[in-house]
Every structure is written in structure tokens, then in C-alpha cells.
C-alpha atoms as a PDB file:
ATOM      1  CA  UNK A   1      37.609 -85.123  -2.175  1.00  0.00           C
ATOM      2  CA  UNK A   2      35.114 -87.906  -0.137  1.00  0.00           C
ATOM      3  CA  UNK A   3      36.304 -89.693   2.913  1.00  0.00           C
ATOM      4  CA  UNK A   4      35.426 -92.994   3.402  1.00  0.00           C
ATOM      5  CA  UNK A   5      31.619 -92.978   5.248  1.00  0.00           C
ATOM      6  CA  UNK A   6      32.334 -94.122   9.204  1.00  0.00           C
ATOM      7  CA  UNK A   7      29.823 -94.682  11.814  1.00  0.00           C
ATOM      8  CA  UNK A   8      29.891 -94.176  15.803  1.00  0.00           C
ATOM      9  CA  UNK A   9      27.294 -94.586  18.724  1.00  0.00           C
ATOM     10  CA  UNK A  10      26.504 -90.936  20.145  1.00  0.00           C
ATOM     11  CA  UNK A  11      25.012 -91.196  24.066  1.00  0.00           C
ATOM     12  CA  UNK A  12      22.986 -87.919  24.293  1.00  0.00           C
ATOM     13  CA  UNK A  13      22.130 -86.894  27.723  1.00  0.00           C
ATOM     14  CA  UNK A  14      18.987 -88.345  28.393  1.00  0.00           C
ATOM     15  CA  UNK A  15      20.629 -91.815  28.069  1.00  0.00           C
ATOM     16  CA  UNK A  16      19.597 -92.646  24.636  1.00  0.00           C
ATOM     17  CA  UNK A  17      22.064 -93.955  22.131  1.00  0.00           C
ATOM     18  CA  UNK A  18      22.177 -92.892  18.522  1.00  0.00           C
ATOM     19  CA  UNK A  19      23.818 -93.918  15.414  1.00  0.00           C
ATOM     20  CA  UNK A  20      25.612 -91.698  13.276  1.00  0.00           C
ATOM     21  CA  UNK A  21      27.085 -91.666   9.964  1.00  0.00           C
ATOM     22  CA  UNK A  22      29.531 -89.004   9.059  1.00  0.00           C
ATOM     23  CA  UNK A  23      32.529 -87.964   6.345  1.00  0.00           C
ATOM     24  CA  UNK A  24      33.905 -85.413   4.885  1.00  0.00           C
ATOM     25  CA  UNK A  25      33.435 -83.905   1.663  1.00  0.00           C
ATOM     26  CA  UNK A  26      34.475 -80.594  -0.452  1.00  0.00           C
ATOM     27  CA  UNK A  27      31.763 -80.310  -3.285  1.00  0.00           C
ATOM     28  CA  UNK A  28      29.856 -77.559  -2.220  1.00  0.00           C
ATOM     29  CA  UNK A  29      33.200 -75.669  -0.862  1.00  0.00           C
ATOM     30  CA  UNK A  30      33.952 -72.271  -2.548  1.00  0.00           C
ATOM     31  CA  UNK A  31      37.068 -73.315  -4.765  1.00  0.00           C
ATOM     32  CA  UNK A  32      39.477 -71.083  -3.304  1.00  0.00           C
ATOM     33  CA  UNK A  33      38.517 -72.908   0.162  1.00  0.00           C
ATOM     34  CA  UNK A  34      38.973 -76.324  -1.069  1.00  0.00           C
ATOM     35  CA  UNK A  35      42.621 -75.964  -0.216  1.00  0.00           C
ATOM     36  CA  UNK A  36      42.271 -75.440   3.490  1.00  0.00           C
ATOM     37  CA  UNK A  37      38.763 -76.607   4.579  1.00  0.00           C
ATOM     38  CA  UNK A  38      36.049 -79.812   4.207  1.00  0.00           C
ATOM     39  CA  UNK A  39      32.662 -80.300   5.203  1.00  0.00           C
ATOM     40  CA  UNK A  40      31.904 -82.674   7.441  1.00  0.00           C
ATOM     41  CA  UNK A  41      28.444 -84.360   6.951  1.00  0.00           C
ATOM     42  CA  UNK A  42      26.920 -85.880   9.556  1.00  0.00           C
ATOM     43  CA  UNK A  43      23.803 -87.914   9.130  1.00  0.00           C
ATOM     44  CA  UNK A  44      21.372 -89.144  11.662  1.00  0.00           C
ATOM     45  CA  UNK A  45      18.173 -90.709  10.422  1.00  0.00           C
ATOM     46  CA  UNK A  46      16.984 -88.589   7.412  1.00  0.00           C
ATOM     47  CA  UNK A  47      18.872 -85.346   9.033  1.00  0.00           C
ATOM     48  CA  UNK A  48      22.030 -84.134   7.192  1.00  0.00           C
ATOM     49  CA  UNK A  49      24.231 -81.458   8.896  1.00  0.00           C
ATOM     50  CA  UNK A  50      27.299 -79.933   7.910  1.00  0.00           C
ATOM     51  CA  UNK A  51      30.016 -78.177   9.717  1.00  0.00           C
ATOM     52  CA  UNK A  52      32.899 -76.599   7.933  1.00  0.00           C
ATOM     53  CA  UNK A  53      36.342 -77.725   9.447  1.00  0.00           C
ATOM     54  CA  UNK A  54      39.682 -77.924   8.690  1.00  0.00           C
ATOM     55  CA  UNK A  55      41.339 -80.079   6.766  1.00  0.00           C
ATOM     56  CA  UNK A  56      44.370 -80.425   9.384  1.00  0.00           C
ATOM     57  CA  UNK A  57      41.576 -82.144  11.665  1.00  0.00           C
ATOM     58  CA  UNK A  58      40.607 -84.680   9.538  1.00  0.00           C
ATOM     59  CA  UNK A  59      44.145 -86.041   9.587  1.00  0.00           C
ATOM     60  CA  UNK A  60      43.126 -86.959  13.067  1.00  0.00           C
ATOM     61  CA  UNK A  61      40.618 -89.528  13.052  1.00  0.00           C
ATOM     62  CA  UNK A  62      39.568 -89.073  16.755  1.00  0.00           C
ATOM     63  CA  UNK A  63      39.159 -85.315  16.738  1.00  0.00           C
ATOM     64  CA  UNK A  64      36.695 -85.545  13.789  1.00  0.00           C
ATOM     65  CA  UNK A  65      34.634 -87.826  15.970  1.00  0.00           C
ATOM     66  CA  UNK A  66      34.638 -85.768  18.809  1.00  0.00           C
ATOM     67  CA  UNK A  67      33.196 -83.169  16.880  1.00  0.00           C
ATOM     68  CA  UNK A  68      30.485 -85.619  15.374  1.00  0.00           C
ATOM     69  CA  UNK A  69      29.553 -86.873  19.309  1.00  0.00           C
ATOM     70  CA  UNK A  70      29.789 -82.965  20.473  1.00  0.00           C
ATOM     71  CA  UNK A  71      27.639 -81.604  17.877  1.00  0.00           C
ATOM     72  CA  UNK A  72      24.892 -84.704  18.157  1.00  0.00           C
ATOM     73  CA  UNK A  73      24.940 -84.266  22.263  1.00  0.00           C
ATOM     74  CA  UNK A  74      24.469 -80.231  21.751  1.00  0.00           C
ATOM     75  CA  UNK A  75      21.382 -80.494  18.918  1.00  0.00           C
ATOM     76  CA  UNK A  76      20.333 -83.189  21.419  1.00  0.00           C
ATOM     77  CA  UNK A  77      19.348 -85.536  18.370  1.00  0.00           C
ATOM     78  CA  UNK A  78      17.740 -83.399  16.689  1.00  0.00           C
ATOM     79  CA  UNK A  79      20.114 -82.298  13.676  1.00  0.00           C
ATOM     80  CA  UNK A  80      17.003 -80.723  11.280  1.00  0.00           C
ATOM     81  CA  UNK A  81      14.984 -78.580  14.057  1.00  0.00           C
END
């Protein structure tokens, strides 16, 4: 399973803006997690990170953002160091 690819405007701390591209996908997901859990991809220039979440979260389009704009503002921008 793919979710459709969306796109948001992260402001990380030093005032810079970012854009970020993001979905979720279960490919690389043990089977027996595929029931419960996704990846979420998030891509910032050539960077690719993924976080493991729950699939009751993606129901909730807002929530999966807020993870996206959390985890850019923590790595600071910098999803490959």
C-alpha cells in the first residue's frame, strides 16, 4: 500500500523554509507488520527518511504532517547527516 505523494512548507528554527515531500508506504515492512504499521517517507532534497508509524495515524491527515514538520524542525534540515 502507497499513499498519494503530498507536500508541505517546514519553517525550521533559524527562519528558513523548506519543502517537503512525504507518504506512506509498506514495501520494506516485515509482513506480519504490514497489518498494523507504514512507513512514512519523507523526502527533502536528495534525503529520504523513514519513520515507522501506525497505520491508525495515517487516517488522520494532520497528525501525519505534524510528524513530517516535527521530525524536519528536530534534524534541523538535515535528514541524511
Amino acid at each position: 500500500m502507497r499513499t498519494k505523494s503530498r507536500h508541505t512548507v517546514v519553517t525550521i528554527p533559524n527562519d528558513k523554509r523548506l519543502e517537503v515531500s512525504y507518504y506512506c508506504s509498506d514495501l520494506k515492512l516485515k509482513e506480519k507488520e504490514k497489518k498494523d504499521f507504514t512507513d512514512l517517507i519523507i523526502q527533502l532534497h536528495d534525503c529520504h527518511s523513514s519513520i515507522k508509524i501506525s497505520k491508525e495515524r495515517i487516517k488522520d491527515p494532520g497528525d501525519v504532517e505534524a510528524i513530517v514538520q516535527k521530525t524536519v524542525i528536530n534534524a534541523r534540515g538535515h535528514l541524511c547527516d
